[in-house]
C-alpha atoms as a PDB file:
ATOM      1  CA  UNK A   1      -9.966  -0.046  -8.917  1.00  0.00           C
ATOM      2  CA  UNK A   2     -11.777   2.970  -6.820  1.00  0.00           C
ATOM      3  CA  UNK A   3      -9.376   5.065  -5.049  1.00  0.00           C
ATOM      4  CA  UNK A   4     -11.964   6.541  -2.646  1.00  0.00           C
ATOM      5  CA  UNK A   5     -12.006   5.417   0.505  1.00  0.00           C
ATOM      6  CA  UNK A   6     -13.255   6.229   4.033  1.00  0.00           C
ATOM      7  CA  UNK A   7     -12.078   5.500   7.798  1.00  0.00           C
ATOM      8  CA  UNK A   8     -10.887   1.625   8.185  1.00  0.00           C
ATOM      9  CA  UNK A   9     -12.476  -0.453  10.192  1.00  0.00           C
ATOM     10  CA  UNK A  10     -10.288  -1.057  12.995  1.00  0.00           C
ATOM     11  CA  UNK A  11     -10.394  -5.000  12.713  1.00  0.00           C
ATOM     12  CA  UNK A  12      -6.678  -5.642  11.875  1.00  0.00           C
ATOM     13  CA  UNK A  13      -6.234  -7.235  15.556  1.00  0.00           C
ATOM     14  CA  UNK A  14      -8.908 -10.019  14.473  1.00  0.00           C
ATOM     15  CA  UNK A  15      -6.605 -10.605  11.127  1.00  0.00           C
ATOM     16  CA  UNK A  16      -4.921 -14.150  11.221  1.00  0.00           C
ATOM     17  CA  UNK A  17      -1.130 -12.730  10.232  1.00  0.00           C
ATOM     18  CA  UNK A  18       1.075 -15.785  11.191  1.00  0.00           C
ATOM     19  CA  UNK A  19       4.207 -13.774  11.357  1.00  0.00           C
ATOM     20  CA  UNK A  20       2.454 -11.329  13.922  1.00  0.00           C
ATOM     21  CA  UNK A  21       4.115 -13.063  17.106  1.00  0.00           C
ATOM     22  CA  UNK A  22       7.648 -13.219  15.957  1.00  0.00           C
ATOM     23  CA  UNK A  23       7.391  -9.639  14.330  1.00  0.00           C
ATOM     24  CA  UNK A  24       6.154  -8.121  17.766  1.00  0.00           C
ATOM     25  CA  UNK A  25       9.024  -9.283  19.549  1.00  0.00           C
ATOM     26  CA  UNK A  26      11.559  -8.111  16.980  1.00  0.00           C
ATOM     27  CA  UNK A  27      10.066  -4.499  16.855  1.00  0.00           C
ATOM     28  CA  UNK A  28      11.548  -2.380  20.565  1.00  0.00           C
ATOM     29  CA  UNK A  29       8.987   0.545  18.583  1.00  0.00           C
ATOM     30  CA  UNK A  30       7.613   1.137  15.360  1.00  0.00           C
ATOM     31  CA  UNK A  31       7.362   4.364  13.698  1.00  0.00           C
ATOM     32  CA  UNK A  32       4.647   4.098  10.826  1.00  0.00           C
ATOM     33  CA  UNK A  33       5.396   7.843   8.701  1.00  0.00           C
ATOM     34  CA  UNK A  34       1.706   8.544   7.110  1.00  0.00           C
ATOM     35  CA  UNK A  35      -1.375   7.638   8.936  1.00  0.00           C
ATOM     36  CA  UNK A  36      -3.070   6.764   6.037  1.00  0.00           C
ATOM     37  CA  UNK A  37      -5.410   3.652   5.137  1.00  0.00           C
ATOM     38  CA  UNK A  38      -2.252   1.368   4.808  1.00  0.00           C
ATOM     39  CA  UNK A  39      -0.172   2.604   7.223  1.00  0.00           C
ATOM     40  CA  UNK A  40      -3.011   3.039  10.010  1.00  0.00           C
ATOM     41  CA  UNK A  41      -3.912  -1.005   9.419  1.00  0.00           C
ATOM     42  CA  UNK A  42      -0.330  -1.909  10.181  1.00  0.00           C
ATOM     43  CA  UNK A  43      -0.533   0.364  13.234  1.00  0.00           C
ATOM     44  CA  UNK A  44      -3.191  -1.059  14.171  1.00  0.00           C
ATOM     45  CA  UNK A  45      -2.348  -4.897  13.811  1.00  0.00           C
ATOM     46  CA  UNK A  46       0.910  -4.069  15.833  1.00  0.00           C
ATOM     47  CA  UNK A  47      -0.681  -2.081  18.543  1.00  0.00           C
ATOM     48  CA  UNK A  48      -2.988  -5.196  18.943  1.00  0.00           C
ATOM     49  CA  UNK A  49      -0.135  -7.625  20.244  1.00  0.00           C
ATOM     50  CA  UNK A  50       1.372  -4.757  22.526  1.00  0.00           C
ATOM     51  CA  UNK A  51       4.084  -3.444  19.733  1.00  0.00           C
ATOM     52  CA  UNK A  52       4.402   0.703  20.908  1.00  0.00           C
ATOM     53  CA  UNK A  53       3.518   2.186  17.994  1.00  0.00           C
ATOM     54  CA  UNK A  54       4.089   6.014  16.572  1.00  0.00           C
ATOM     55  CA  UNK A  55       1.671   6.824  14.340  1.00  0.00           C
ATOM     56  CA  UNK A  56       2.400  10.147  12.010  1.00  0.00           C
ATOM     57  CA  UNK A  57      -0.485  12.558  10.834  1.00  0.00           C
ATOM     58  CA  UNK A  58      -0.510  16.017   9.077  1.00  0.00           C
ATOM     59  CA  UNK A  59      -3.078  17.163  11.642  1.00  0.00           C
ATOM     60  CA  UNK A  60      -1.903  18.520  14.824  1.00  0.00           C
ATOM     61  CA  UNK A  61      -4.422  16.847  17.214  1.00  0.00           C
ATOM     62  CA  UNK A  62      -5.486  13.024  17.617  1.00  0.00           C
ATOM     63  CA  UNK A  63      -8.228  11.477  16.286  1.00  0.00           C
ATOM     64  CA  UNK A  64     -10.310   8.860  17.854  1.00  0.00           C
ATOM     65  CA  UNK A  65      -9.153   5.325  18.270  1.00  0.00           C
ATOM     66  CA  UNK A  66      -5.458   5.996  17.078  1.00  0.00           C
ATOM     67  CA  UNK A  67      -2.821   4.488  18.371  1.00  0.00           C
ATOM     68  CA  UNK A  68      -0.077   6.699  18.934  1.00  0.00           C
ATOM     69  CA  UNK A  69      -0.160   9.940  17.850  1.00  0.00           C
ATOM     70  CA  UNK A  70       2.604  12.226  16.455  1.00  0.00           C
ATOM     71  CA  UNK A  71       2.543  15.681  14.261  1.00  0.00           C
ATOM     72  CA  UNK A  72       4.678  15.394  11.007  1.00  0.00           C
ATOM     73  CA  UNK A  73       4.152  17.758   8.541  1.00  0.00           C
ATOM     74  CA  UNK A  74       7.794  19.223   6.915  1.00  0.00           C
ATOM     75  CA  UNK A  75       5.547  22.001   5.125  1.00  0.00           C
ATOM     76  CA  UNK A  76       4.687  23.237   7.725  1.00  0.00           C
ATOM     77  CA  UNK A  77       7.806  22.839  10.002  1.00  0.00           C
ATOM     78  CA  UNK A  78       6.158  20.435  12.290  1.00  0.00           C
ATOM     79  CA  UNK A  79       8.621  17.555  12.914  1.00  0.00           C
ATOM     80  CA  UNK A  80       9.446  15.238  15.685  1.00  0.00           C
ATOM     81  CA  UNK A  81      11.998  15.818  18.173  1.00  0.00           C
ATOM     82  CA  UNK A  82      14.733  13.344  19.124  1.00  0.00           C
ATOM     83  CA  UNK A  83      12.788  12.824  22.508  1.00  0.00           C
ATOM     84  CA  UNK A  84       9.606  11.855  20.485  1.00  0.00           C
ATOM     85  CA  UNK A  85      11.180   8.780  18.451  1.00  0.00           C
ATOM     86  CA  UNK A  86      13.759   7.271  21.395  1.00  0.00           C
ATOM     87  CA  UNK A  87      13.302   3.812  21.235  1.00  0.00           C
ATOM     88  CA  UNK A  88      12.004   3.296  17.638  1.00  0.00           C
ATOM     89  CA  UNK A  89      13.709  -0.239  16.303  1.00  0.00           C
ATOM     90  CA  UNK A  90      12.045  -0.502  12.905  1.00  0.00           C
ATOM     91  CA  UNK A  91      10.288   2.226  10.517  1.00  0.00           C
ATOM     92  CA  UNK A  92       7.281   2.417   7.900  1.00  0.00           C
ATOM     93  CA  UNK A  93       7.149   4.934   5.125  1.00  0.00           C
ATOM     94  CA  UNK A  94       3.745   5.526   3.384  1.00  0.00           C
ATOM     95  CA  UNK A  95       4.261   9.126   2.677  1.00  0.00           C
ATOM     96  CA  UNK A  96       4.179   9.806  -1.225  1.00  0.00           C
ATOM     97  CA  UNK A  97       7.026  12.333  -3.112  1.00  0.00           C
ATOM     98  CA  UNK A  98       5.916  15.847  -2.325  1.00  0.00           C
ATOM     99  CA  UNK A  99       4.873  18.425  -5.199  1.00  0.00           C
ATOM    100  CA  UNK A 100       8.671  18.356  -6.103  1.00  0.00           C
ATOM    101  CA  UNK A 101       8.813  14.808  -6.310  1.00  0.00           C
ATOM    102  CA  UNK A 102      11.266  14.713  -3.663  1.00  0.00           C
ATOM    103  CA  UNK A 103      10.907  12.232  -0.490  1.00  0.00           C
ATOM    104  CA  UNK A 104       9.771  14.540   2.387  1.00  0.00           C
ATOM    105  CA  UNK A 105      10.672  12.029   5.043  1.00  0.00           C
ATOM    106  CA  UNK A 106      14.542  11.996   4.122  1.00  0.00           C
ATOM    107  CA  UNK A 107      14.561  15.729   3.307  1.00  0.00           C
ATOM    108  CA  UNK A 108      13.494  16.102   6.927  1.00  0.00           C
ATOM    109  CA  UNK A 109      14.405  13.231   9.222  1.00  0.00           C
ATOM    110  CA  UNK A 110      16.745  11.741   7.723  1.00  0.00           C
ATOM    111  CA  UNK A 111      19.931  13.141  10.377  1.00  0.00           C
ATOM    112  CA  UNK A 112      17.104  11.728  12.769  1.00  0.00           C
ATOM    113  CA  UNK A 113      17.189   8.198  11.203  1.00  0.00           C
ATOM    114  CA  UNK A 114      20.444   7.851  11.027  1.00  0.00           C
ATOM    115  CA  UNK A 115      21.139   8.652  14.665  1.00  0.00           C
ATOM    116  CA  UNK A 116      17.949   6.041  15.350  1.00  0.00           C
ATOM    117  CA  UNK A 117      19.712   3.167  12.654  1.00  0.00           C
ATOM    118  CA  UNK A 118      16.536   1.179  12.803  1.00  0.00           C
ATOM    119  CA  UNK A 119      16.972  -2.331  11.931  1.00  0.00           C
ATOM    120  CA  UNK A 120      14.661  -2.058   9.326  1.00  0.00           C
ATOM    121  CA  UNK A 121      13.084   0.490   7.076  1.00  0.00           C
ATOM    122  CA  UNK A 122      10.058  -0.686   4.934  1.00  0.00           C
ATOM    123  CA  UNK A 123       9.539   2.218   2.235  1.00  0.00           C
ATOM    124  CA  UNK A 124       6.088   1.473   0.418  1.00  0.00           C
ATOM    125  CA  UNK A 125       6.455   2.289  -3.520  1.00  0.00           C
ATOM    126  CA  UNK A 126       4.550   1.788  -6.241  1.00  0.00           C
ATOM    127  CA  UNK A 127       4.353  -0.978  -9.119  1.00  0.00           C
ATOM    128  CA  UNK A 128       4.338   2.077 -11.257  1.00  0.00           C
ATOM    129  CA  UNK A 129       7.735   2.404 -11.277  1.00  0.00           C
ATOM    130  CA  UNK A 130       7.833  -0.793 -13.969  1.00  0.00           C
ATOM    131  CA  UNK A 131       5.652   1.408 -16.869  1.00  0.00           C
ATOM    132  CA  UNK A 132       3.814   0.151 -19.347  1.00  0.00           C
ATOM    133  CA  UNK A 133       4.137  -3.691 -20.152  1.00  0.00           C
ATOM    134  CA  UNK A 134       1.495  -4.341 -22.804  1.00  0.00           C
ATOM    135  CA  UNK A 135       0.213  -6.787 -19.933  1.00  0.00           C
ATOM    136  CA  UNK A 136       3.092  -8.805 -19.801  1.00  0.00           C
ATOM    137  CA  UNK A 137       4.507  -9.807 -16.396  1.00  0.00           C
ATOM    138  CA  UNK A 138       7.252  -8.264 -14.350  1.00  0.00           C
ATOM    139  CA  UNK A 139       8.990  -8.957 -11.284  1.00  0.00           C
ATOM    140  CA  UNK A 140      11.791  -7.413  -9.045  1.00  0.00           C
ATOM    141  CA  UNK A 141      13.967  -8.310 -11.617  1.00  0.00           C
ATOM    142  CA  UNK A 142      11.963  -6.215 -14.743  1.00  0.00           C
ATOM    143  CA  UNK A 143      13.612  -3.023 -15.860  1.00  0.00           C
ATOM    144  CA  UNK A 144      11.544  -0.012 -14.448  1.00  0.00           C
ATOM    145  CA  UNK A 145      10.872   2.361 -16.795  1.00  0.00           C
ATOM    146  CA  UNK A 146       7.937   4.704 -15.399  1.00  0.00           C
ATOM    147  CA  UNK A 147       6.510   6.807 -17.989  1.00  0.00           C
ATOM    148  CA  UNK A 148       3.743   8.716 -15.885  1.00  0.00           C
ATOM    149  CA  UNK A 149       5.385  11.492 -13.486  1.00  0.00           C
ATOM    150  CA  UNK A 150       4.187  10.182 -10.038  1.00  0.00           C
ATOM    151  CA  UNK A 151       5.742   6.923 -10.575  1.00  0.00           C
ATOM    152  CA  UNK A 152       9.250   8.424 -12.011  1.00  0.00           C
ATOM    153  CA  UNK A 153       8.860  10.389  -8.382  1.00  0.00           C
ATOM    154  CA  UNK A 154       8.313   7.343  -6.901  1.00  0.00           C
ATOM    155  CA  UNK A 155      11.556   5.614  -8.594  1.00  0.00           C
ATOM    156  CA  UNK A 156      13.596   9.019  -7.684  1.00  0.00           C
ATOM    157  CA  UNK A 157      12.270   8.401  -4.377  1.00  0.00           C
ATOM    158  CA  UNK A 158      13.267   4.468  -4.414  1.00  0.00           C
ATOM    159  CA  UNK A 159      16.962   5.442  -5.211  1.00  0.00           C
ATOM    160  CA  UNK A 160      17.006   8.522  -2.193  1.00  0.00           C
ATOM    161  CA  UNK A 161      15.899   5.529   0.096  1.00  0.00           C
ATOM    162  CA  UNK A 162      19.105   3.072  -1.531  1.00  0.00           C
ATOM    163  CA  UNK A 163      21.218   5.765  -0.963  1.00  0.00           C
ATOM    164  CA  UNK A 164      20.166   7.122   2.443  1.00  0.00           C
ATOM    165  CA  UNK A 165      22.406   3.571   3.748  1.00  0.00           C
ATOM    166  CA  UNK A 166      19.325   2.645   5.971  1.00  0.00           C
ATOM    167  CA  UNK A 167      18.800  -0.663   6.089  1.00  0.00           C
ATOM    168  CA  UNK A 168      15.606   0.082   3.558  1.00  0.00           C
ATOM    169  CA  UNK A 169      13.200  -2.358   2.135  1.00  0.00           C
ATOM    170  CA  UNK A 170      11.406  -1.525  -0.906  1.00  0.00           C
ATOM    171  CA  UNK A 171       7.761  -2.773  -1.104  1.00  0.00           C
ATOM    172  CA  UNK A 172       6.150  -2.072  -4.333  1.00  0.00           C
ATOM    173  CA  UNK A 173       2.346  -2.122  -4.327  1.00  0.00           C
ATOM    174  CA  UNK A 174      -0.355  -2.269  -7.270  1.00  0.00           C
ATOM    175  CA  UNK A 175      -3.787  -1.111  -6.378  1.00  0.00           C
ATOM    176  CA  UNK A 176      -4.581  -1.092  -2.921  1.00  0.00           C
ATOM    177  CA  UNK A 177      -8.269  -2.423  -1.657  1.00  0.00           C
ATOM    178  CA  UNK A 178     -10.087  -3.506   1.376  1.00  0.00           C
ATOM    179  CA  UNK A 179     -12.448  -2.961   4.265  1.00  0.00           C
ATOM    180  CA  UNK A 180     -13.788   0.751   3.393  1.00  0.00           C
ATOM    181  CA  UNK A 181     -12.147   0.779   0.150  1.00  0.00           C
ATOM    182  CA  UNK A 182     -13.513  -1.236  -2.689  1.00  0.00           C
ATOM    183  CA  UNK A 183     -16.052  -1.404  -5.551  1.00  0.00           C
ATOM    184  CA  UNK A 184     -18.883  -2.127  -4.032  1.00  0.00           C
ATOM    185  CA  UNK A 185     -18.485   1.436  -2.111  1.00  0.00           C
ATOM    186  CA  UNK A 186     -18.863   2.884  -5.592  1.00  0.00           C
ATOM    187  CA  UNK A 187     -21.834   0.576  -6.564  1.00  0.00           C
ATOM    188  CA  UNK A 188     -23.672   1.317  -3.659  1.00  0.00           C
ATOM    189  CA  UNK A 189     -23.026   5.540  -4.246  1.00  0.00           C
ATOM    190  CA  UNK A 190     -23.755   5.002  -7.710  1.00  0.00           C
ATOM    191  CA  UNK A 191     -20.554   6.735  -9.351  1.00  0.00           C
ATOM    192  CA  UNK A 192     -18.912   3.119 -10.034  1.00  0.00           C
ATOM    193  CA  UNK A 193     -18.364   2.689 -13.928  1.00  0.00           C
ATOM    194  CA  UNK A 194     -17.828  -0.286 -16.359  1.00  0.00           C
ATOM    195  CA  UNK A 195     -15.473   0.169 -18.635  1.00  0.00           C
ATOM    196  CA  UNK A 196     -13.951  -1.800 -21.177  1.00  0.00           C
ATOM    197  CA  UNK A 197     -10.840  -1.157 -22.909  1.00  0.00           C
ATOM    198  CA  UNK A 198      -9.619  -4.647 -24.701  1.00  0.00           C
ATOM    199  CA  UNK A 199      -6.824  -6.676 -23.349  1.00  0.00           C
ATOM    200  CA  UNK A 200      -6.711  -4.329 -20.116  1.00  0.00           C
ATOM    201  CA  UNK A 201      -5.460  -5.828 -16.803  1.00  0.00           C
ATOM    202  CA  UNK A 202      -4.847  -4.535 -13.322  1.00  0.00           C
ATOM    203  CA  UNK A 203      -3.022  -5.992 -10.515  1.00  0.00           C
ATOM    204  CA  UNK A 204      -4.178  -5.371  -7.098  1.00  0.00           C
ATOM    205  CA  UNK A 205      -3.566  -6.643  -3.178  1.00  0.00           C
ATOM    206  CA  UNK A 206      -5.563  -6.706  -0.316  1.00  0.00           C
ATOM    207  CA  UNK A 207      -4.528  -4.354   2.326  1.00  0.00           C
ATOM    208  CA  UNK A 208      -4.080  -6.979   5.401  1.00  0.00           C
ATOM    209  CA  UNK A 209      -1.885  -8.711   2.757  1.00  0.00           C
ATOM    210  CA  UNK A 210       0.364  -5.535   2.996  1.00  0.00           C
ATOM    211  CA  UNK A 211       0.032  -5.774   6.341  1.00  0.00           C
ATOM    212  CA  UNK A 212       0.995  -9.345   6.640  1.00  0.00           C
ATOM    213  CA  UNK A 213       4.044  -9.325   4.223  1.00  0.00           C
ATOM    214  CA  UNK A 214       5.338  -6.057   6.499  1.00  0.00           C
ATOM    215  CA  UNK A 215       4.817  -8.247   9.569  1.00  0.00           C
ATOM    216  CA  UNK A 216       6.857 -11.694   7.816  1.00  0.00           C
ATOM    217  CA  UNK A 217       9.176  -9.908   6.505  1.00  0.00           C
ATOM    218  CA  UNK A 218      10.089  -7.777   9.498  1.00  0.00           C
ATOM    219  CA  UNK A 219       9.928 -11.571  11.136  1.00  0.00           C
ATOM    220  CA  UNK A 220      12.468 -12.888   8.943  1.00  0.00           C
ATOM    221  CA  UNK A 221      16.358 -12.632   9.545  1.00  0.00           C
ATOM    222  CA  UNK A 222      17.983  -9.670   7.833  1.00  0.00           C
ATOM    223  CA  UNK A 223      20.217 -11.166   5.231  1.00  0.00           C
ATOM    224  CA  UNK A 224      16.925 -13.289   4.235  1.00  0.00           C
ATOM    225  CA  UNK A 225      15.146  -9.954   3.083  1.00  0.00           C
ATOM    226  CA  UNK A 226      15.724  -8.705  -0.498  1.00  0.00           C
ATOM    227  CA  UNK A 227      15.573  -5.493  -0.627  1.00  0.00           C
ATOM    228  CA  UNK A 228      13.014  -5.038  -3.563  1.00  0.00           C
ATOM    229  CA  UNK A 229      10.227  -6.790  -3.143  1.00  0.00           C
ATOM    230  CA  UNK A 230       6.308  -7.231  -5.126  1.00  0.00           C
ATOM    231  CA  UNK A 231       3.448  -7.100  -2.572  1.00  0.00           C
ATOM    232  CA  UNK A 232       0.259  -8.502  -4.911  1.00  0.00           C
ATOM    233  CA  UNK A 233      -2.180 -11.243  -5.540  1.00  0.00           C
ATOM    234  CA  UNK A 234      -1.644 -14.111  -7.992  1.00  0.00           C
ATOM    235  CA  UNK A 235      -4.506 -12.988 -10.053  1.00  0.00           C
ATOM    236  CA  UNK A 236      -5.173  -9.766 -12.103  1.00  0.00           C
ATOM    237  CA  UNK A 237      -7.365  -9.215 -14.190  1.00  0.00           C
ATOM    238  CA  UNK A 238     -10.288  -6.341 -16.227  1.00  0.00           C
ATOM    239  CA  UNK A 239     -11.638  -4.228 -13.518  1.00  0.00           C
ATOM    240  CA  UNK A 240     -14.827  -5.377 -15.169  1.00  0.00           C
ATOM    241  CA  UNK A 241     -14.399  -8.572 -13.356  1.00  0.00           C
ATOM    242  CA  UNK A 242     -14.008  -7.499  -9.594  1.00  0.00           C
ATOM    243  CA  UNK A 243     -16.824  -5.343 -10.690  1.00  0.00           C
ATOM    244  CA  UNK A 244     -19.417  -7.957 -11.811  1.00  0.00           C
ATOM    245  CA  UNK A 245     -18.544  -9.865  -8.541  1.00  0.00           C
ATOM    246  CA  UNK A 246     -18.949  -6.849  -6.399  1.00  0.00           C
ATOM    247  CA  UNK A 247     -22.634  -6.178  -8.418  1.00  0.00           C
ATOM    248  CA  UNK A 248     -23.097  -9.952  -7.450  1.00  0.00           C
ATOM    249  CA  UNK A 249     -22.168  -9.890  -3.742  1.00  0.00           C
ATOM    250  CA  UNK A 250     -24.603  -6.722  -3.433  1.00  0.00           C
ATOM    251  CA  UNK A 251     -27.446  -8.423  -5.530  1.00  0.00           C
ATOM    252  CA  UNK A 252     -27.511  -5.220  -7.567  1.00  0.00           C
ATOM    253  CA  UNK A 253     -27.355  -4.296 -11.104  1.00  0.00           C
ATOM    254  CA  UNK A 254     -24.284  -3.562 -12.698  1.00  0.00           C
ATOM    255  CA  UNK A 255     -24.016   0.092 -14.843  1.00  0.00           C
ATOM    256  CA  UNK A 256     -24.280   0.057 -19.030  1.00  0.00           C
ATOM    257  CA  UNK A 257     -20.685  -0.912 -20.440  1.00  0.00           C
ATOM    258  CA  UNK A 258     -18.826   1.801 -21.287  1.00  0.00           C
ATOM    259  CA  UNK A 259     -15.870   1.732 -24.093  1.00  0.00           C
ATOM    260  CA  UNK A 260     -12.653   3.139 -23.011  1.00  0.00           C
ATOM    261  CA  UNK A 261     -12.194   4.711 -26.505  1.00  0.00           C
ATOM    262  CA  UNK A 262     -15.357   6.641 -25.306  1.00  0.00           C
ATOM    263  CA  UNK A 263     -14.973   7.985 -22.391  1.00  0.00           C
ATOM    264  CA  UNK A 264     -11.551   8.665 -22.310  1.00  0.00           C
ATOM    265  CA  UNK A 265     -11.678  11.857 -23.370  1.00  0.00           C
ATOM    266  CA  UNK A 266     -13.867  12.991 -20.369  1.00  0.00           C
ATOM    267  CA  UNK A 267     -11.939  11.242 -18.084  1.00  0.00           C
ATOM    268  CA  UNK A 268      -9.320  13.443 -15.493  1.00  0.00           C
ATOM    269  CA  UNK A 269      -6.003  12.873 -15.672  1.00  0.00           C
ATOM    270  CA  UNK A 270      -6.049  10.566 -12.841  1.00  0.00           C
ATOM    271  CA  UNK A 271      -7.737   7.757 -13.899  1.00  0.00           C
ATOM    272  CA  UNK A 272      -6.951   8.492 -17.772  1.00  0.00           C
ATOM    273  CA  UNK A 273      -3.073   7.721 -16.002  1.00  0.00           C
ATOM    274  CA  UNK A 274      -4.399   4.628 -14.333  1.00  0.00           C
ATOM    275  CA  UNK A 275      -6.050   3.433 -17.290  1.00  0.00           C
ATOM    276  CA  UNK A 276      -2.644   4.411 -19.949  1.00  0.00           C
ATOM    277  CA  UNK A 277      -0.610   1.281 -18.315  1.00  0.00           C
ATOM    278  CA  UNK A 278      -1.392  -2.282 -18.386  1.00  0.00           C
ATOM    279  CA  UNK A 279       0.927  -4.713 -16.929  1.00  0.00           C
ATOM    280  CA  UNK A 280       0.973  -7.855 -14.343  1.00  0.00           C
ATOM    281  CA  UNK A 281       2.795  -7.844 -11.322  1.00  0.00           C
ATOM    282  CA  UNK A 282       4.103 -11.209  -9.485  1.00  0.00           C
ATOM    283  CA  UNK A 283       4.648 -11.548  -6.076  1.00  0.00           C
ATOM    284  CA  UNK A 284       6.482 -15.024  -6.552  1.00  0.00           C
ATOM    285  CA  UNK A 285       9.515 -14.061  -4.623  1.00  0.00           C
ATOM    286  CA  UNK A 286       7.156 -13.192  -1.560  1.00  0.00           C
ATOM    287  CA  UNK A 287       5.348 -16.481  -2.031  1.00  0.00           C
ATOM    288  CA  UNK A 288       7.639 -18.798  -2.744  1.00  0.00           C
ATOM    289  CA  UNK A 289      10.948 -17.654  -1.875  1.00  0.00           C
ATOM    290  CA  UNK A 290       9.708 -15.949   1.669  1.00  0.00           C
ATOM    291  CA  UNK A 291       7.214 -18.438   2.576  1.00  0.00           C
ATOM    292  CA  UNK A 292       4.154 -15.870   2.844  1.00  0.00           C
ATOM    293  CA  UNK A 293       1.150 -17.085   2.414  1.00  0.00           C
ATOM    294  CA  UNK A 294      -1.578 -14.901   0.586  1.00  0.00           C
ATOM    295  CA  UNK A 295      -4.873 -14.221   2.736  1.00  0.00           C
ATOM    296  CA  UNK A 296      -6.625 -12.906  -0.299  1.00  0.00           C
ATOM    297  CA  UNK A 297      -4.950 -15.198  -3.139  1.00  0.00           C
ATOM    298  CA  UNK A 298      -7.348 -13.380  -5.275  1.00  0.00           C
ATOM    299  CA  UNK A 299      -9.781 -10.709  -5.525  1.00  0.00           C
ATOM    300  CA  UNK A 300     -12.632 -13.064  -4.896  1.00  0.00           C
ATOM    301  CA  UNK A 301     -11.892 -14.138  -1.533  1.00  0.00           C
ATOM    302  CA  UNK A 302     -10.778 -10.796  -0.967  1.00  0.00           C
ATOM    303  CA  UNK A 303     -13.513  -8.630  -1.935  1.00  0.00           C
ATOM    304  CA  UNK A 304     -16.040 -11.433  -0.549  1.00  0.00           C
ATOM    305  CA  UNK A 305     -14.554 -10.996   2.716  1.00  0.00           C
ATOM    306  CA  UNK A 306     -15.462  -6.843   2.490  1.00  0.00           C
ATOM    307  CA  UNK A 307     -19.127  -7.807   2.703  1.00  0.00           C
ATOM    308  CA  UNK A 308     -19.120  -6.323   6.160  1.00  0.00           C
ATOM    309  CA  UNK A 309     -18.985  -3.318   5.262  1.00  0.00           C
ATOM    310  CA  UNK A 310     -22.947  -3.592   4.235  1.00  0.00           C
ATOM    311  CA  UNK A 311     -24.347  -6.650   5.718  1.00  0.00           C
END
């Protein structure tokens, strides 16, 4: 799954999200901490049904078509005041560990939070955290036992968040795709690649998903949340797969096959990470124990509904 990505399309307000009525009027203000791809789509749903919304970014001026606005960067001392997040109700972390693998929102805010005692913090995480699985399945209930550095960060991070006695809600997320953010971006620049490696799975989830399961769970009453919970689709599978459909939905050709035994060793440490775990995760307890109802039960509907993005 392609990590590259540009700007959004800011169509989240045209996303069906049945929970979006009953989340607005639970949320007074939302703070979303990390204006990223994830994090500006939940913004932006929100903002859509009148929600205030406080929108974080590393830059110190606005960019176009953002909802709220507000300079957080810790490095670089520039961190809200008290003033700045009055009235926040409910909070959204997308912000990865920092270089020391620490949490820079509680290492900075976290006084701040406290005094604020949102009703609920959603802390977005990573399926990482669950390691290698030989493809086998896990749930919130699997013993995590991250092997690659990020995702023991991540876990380190996970426990700050238990401990911080915010009412946190951990949301752990396999790859992330979507509008601006899929293969056929990578078909169409020519840098996508077919690999295969044998046996190889990856689980993935369809960013207005994310933003849906945010938006029921916030809906939901508080004892009915668990506080560890799988955000995916019910269907993973070789990235070869959502690759040959993405080829298909382009009518273009797909690249030569590559084996994974081959190119591995020219591979950067990035993807050679992605590609060192295999493992399926289930979002069962979202589906059937919350009620949510996938928009993108699979990758098929979900990457068929990115065609916009070239036609």
């Amino acid at each position: 799954m392609s990590t590259e990505s540009v700007n959004p399309v800011a169509v989240a307000d045209r996303i069906d999200h049945p929970a979006l009525t009953a989340a607005a009027a639970a949320i007074g203000r939302l703070l979303v901490l990390g204006g990223g791809y994830t994090g500006r789509r939940v913004a932006q749903a929100l903002e859509a049904a009148g929600v205030p919304v406080l929108l974080t970014h590393r830059q110190p001026s606005p960019g176009a078509n953002d909802p709220g606005w507000l300079h957080f960067d810790p490095d670089q001392g520039a961190l809200p005041t008290a003033a700045d997040l009055a009235g926040v109700s409910h909070v959204l972390v997308t912000i990865p560990p920092n270089a020391g693998g620490r949490d820079p929102v509680l290492e900075s805010l976290e006084a701040q939070l406290r005094r604020l005692d949102p009703a609920w913090v959603g802390y977005l995480s990573t399926t990482g955290v669950y390691g290698d699985t030989d493809g086998a399945w896990v749930d919130e209930t699997s013993p995590t036992r991250p092997l690659l550095e990020r995702s023991q960060a991540r876990l380190a991070c996970e426990q700050a968040w238990r401990r911080s006695g915010l009412a946190v809600q951990l949301l752990r997320l396999p790859a992330i795709y979507g509008p601006g953010r899929n293969p056929m971006l990578n078909l169409r620049k020519g840098t996508a690649r077919l690999i295969h490696k044998p046996g190889q799975v990856f689980s993935r989830v369809h960013v207005d998903d994310i933003v849906g399961a945010v938006l029921h769970t916030i809906a939901l009453p508080p004892q009915a949340r668990p506080d560890t919970l799988i955000l995916a689709d019910t269907f993973p599978c070789p990235s070869s797969e959502i690759l040959g459909l993405a080829a298909h939905l382009l009518g273009c050709k797909l690249p030569d096959v590559q084996r994974y035994a081959d190119v591995a060793p020219s591979m950067g440490p990035m993807a050679r990470s992605f590609w060192s775990e295999n493992r399926r995760t289930s979002s069962r307890r979202l589906r059937e124990d919350l009620g949510y109802r996938l928009l993108y039960p699979t990758y098929r509907e979900g990457l068929s509904s990115c065609t916009g993005d070239f036609f």
